[in-house]
PDB file of N, CA and C in Angstrom:
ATOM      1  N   UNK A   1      21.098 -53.370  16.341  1.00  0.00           N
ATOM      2  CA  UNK A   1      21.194 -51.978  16.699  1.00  0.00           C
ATOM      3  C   UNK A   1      22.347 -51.799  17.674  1.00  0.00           C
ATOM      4  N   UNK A   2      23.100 -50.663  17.404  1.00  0.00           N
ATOM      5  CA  UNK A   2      24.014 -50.700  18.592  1.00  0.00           C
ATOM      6  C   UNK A   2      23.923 -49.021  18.839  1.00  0.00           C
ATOM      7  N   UNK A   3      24.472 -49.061  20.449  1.00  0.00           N
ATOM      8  CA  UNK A   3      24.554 -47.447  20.873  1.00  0.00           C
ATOM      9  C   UNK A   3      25.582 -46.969  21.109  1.00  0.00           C
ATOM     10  N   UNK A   4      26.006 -45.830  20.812  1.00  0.00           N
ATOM     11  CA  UNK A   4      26.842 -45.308  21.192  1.00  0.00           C
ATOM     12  C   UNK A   4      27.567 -43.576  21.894  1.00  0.00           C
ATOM     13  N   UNK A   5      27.487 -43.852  22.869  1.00  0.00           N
ATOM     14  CA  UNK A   5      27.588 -42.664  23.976  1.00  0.00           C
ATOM     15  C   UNK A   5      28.805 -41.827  23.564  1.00  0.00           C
ATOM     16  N   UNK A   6      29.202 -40.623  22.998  1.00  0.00           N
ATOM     17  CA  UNK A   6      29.964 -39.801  23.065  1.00  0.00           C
ATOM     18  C   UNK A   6      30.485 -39.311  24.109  1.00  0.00           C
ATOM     19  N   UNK A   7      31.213 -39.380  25.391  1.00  0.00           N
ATOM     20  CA  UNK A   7      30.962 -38.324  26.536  1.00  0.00           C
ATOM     21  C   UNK A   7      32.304 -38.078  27.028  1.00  0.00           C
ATOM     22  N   UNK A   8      32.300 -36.705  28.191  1.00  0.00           N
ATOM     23  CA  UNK A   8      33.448 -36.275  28.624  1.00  0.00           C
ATOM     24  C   UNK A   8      33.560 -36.735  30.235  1.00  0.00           C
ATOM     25  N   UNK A   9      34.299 -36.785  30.944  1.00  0.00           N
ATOM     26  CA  UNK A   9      34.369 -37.102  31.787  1.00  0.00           C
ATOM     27  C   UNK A   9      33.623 -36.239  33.089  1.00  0.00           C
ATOM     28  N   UNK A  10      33.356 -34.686  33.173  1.00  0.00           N
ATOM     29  CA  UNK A  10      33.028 -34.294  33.746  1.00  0.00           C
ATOM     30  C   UNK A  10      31.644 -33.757  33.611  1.00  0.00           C
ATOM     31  N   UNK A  11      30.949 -34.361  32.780  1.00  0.00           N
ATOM     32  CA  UNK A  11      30.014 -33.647  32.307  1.00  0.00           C
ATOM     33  C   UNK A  11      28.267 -34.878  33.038  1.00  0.00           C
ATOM     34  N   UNK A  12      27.721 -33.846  33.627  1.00  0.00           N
ATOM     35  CA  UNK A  12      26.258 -34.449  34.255  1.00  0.00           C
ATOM     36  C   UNK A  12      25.589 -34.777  33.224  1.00  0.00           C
ATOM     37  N   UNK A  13      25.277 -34.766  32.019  1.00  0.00           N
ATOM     38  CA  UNK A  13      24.207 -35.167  30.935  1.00  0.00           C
ATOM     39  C   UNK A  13      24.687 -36.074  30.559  1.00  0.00           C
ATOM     40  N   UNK A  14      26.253 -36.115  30.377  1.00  0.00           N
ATOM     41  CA  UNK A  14      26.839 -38.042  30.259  1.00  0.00           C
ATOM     42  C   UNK A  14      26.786 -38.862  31.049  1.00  0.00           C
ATOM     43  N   UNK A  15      26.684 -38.623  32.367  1.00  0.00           N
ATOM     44  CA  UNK A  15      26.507 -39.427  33.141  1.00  0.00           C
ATOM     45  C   UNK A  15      24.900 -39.691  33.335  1.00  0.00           C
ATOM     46  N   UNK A  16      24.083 -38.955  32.939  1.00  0.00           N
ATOM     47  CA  UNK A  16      22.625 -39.217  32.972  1.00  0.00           C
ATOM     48  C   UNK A  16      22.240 -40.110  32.173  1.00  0.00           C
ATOM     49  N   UNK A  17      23.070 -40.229  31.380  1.00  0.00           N
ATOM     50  CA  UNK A  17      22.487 -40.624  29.843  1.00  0.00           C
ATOM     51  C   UNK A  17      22.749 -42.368  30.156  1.00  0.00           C
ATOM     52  N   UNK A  18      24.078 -42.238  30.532  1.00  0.00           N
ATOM     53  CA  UNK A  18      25.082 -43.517  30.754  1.00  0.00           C
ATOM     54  C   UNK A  18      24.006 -44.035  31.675  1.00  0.00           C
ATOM     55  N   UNK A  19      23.854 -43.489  33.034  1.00  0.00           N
ATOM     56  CA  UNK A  19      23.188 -44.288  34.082  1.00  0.00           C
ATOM     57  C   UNK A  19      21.804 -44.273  33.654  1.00  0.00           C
ATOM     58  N   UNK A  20      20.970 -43.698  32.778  1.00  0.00           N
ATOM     59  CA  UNK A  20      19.668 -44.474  32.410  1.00  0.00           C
ATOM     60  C   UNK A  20      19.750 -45.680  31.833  1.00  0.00           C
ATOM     61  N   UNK A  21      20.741 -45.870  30.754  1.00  0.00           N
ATOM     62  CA  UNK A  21      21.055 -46.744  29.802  1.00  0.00           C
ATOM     63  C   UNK A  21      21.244 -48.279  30.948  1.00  0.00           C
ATOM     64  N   UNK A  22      22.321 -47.874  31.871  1.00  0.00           N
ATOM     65  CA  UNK A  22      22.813 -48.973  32.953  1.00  0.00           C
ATOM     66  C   UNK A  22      21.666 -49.308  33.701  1.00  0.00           C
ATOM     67  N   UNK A  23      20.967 -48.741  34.314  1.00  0.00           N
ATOM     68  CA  UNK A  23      19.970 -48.817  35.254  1.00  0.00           C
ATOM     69  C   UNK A  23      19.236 -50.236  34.278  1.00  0.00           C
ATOM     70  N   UNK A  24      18.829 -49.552  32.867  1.00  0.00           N
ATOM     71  CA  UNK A  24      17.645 -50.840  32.126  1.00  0.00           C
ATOM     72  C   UNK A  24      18.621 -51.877  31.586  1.00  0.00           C
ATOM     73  N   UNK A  25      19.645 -51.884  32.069  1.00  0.00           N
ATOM     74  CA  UNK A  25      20.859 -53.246  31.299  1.00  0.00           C
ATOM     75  C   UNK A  25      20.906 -53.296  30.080  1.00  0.00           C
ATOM     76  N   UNK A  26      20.657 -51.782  29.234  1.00  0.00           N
ATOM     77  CA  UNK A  26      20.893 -51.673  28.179  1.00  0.00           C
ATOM     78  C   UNK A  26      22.367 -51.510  27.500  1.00  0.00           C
ATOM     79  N   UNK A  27      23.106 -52.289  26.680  1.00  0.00           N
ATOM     80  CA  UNK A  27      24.663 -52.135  26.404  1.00  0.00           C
ATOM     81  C   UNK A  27      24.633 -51.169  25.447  1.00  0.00           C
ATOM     82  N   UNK A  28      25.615 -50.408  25.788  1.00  0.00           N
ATOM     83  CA  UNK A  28      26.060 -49.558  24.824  1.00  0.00           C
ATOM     84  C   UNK A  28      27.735 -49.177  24.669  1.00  0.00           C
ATOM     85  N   UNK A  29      28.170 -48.597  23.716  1.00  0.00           N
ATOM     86  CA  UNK A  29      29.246 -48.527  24.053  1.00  0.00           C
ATOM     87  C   UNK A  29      29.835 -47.258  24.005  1.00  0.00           C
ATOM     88  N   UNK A  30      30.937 -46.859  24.883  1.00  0.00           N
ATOM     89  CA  UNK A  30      31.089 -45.660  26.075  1.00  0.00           C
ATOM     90  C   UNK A  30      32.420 -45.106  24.564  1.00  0.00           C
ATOM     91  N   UNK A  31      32.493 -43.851  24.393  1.00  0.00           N
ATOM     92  CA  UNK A  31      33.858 -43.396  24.246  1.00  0.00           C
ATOM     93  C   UNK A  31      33.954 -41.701  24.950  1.00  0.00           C
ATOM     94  N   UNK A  32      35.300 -41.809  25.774  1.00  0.00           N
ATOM     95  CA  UNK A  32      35.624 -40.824  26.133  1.00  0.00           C
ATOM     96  C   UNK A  32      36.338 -39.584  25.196  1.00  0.00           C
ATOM     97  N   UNK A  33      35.645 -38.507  24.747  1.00  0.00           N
ATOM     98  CA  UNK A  33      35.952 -37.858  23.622  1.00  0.00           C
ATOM     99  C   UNK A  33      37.213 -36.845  24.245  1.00  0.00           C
ATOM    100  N   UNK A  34      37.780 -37.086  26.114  1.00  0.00           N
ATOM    101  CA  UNK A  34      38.740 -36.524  26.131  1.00  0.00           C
ATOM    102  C   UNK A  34      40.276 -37.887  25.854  1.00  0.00           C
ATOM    103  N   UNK A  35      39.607 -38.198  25.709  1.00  0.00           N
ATOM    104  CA  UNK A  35      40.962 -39.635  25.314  1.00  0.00           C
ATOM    105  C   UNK A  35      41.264 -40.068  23.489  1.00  0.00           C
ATOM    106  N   UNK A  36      39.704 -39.051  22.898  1.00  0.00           N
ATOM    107  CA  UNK A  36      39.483 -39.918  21.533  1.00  0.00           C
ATOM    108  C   UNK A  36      39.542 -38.548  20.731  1.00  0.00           C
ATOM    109  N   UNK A  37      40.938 -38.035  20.546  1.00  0.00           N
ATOM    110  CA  UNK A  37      40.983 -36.697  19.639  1.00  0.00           C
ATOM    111  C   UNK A  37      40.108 -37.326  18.505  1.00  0.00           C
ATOM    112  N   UNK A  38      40.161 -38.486  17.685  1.00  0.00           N
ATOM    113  CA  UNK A  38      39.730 -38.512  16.725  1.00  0.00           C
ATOM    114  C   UNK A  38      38.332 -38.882  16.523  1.00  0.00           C
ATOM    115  N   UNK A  39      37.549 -39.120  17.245  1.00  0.00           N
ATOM    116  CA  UNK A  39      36.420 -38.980  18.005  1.00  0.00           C
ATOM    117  C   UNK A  39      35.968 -38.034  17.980  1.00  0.00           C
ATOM    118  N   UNK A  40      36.435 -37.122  18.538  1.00  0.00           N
ATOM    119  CA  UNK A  40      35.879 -35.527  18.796  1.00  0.00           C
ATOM    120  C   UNK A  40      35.636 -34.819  17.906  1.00  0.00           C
ATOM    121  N   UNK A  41      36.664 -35.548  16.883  1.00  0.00           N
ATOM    122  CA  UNK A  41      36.321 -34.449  15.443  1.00  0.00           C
ATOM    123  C   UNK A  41      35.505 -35.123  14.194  1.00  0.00           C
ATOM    124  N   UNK A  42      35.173 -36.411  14.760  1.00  0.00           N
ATOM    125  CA  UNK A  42      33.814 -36.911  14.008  1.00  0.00           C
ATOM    126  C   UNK A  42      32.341 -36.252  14.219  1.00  0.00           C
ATOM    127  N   UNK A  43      32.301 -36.223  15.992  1.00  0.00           N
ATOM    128  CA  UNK A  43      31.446 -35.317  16.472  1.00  0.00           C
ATOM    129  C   UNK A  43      31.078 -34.043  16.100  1.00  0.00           C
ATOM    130  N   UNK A  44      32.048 -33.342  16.530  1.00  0.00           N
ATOM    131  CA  UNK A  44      32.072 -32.477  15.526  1.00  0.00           C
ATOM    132  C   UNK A  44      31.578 -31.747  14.203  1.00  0.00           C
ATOM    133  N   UNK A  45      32.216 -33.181  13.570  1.00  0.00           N
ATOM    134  CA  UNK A  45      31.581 -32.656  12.297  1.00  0.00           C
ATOM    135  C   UNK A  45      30.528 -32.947  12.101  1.00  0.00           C
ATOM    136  N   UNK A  46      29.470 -33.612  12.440  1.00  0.00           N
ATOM    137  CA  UNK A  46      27.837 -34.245  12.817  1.00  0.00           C
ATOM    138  C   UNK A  46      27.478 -32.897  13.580  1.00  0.00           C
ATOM    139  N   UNK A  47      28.235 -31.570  13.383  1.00  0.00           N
ATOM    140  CA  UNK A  47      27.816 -30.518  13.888  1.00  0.00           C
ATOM    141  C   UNK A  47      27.537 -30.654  15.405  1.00  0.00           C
ATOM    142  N   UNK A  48      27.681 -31.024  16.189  1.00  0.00           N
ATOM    143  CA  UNK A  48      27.575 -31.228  17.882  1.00  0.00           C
ATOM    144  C   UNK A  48      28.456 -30.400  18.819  1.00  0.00           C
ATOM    145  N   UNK A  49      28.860 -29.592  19.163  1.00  0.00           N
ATOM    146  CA  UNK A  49      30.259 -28.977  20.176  1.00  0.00           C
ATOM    147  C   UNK A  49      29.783 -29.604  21.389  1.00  0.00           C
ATOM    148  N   UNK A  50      28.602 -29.788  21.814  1.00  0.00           N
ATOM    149  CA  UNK A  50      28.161 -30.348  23.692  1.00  0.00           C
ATOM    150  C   UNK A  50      28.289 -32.113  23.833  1.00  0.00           C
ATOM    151  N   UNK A  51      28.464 -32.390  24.983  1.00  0.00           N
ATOM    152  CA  UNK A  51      28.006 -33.669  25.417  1.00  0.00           C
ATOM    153  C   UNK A  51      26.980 -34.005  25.935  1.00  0.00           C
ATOM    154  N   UNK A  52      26.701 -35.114  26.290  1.00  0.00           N
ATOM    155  CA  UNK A  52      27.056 -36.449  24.966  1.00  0.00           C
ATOM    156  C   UNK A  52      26.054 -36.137  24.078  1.00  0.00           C
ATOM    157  N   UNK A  53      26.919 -37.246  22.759  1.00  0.00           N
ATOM    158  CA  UNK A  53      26.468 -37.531  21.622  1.00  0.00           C
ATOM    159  C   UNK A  53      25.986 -38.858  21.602  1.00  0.00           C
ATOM    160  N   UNK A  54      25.234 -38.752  21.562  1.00  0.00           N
ATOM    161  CA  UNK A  54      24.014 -40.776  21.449  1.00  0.00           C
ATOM    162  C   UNK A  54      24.088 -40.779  19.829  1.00  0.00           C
ATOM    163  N   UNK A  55      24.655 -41.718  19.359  1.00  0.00           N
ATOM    164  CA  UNK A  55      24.071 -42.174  18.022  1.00  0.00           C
ATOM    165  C   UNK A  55      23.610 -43.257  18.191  1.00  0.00           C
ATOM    166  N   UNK A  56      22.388 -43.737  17.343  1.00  0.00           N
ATOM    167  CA  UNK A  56      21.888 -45.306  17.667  1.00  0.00           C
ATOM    168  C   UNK A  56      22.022 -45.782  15.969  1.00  0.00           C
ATOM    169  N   UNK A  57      22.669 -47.008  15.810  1.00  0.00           N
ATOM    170  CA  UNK A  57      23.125 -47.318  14.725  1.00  0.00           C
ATOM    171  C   UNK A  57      22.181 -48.472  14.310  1.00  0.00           C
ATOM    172  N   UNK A  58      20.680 -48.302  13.661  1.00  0.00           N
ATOM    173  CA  UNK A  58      19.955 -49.162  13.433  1.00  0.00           C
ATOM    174  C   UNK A  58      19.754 -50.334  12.431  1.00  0.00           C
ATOM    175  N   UNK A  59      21.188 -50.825  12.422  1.00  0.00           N
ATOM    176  CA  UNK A  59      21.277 -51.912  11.737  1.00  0.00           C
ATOM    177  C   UNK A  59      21.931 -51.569  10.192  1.00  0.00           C
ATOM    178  N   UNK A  60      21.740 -50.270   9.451  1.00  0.00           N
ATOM    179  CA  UNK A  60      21.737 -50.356   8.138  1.00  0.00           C
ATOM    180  C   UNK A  60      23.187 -49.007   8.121  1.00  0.00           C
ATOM    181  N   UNK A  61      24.009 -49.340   7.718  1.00  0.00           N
ATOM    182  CA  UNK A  61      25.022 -47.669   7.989  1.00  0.00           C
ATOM    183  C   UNK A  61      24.302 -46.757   7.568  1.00  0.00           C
ATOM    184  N   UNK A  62      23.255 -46.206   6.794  1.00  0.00           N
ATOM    185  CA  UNK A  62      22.844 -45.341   6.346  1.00  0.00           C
ATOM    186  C   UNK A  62      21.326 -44.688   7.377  1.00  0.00           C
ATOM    187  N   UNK A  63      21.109 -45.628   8.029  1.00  0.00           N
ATOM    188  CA  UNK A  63      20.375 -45.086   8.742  1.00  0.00           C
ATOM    189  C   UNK A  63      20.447 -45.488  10.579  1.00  0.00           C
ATOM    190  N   UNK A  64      21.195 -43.832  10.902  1.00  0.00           N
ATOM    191  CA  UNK A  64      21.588 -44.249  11.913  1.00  0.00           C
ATOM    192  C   UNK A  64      21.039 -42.237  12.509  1.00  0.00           C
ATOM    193  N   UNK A  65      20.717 -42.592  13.900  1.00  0.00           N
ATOM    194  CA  UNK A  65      19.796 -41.124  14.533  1.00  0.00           C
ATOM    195  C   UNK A  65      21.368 -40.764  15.792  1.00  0.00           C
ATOM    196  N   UNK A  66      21.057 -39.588  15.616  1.00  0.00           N
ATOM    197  CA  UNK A  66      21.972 -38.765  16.256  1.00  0.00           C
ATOM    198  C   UNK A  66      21.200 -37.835  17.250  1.00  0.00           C
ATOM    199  N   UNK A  67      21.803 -37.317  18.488  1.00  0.00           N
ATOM    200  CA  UNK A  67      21.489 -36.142  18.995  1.00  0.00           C
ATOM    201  C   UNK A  67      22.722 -35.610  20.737  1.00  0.00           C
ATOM    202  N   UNK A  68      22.374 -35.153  21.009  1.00  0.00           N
ATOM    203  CA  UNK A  68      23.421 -34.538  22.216  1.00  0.00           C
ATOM    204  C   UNK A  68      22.252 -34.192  23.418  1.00  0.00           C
ATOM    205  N   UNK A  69      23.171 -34.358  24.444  1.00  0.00           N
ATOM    206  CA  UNK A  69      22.192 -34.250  25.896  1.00  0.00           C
ATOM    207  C   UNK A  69      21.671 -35.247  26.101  1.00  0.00           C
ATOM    208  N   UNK A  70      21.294 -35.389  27.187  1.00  0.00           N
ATOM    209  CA  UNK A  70      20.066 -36.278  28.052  1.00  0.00           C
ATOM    210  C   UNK A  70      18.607 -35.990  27.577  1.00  0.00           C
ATOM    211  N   UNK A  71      18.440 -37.217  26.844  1.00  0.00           N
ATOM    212  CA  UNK A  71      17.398 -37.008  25.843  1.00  0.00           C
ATOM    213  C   UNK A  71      16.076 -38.380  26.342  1.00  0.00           C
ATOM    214  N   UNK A  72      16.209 -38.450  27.995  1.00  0.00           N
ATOM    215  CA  UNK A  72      15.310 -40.134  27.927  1.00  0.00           C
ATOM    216  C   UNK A  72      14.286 -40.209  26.818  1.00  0.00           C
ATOM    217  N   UNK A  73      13.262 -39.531  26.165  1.00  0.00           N
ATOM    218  CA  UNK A  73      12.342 -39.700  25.051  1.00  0.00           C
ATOM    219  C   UNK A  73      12.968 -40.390  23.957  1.00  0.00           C
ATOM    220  N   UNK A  74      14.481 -39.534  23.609  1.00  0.00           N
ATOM    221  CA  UNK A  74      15.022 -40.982  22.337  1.00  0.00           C
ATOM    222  C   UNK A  74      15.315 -42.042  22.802  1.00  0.00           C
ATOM    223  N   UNK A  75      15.709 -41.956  24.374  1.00  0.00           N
ATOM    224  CA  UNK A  75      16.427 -42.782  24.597  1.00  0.00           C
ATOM    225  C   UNK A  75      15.095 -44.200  24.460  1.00  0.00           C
ATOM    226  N   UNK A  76      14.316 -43.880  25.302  1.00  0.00           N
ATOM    227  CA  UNK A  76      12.975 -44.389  25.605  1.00  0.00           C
ATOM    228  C   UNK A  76      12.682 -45.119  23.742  1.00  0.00           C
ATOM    229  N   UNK A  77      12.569 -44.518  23.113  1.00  0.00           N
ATOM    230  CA  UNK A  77      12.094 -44.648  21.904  1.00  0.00           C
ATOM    231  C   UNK A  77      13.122 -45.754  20.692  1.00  0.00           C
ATOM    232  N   UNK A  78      14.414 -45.275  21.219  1.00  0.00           N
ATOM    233  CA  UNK A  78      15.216 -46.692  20.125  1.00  0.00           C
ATOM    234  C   UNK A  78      15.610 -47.473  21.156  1.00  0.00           C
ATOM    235  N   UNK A  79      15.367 -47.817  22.563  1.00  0.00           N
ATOM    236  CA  UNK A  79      15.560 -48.977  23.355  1.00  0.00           C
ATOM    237  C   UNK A  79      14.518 -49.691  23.166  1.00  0.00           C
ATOM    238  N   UNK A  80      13.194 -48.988  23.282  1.00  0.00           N
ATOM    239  CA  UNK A  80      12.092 -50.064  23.360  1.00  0.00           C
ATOM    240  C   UNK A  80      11.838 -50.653  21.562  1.00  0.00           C
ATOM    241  N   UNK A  81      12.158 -49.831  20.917  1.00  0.00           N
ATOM    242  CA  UNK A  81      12.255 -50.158  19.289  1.00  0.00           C
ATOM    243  C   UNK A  81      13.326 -51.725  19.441  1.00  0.00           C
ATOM    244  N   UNK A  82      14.564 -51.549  20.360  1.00  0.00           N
ATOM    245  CA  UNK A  82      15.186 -52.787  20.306  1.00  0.00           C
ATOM    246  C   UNK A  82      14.938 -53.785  20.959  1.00  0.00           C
ATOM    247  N   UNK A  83      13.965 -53.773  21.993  1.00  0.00           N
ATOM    248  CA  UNK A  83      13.530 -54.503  22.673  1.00  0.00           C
ATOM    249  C   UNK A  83      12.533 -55.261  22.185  1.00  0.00           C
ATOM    250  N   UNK A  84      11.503 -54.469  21.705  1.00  0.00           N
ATOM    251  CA  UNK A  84      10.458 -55.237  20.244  1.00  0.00           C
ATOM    252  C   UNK A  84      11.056 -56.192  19.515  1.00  0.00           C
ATOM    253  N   UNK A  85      12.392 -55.527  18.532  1.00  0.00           N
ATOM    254  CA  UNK A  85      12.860 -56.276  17.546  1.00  0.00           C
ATOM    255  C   UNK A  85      13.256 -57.859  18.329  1.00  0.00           C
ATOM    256  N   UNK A  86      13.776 -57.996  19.453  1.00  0.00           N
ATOM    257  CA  UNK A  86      14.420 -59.475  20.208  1.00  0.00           C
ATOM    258  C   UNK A  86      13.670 -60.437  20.326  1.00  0.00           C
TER     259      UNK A  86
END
């Protein structure tokens, strides 16, 4: 499974999201969507305009969960799903 944080630099729900993730030494990986024009317009098109975008990529390309904001319940829900799987 891997994660991946959409976020802007000034924005409090990316940094919420980021520092829950850090706090449980969970890795994920960070892209700044003001550095990643092409980024932004993947987002985008996954219909999203806000930050962040969490996708959790559960192993299979086809099944992978999306959403925006500070969401600890998903977050809560595909960490401990990866924590099971180890």
């Amino acid at each position: 499974m891997q994660i991946t944080v959409y976020s802007t630099p000034k924005c409090v729900q990316c940094k919420l999201t980021k520092g829950w993730l850090d706090e449980r030494g969970i890795t994920y990986r960070a892209v700044d969507l003001s550095k990643h024009p092409e980024d932004l317009e993947a987002v985008q098109a996954l219909g999203y305009a806000s930050a962040p975008v969490v996708i959790v990529n559960l192993g299979d390309t086809m099944d992978e969960k999306h959403w925006y904001g500070f969401r600890p319940d998903l977050l809560t829900e595909f960490t401990t799903n990866q924590e099971a799987a180890a």
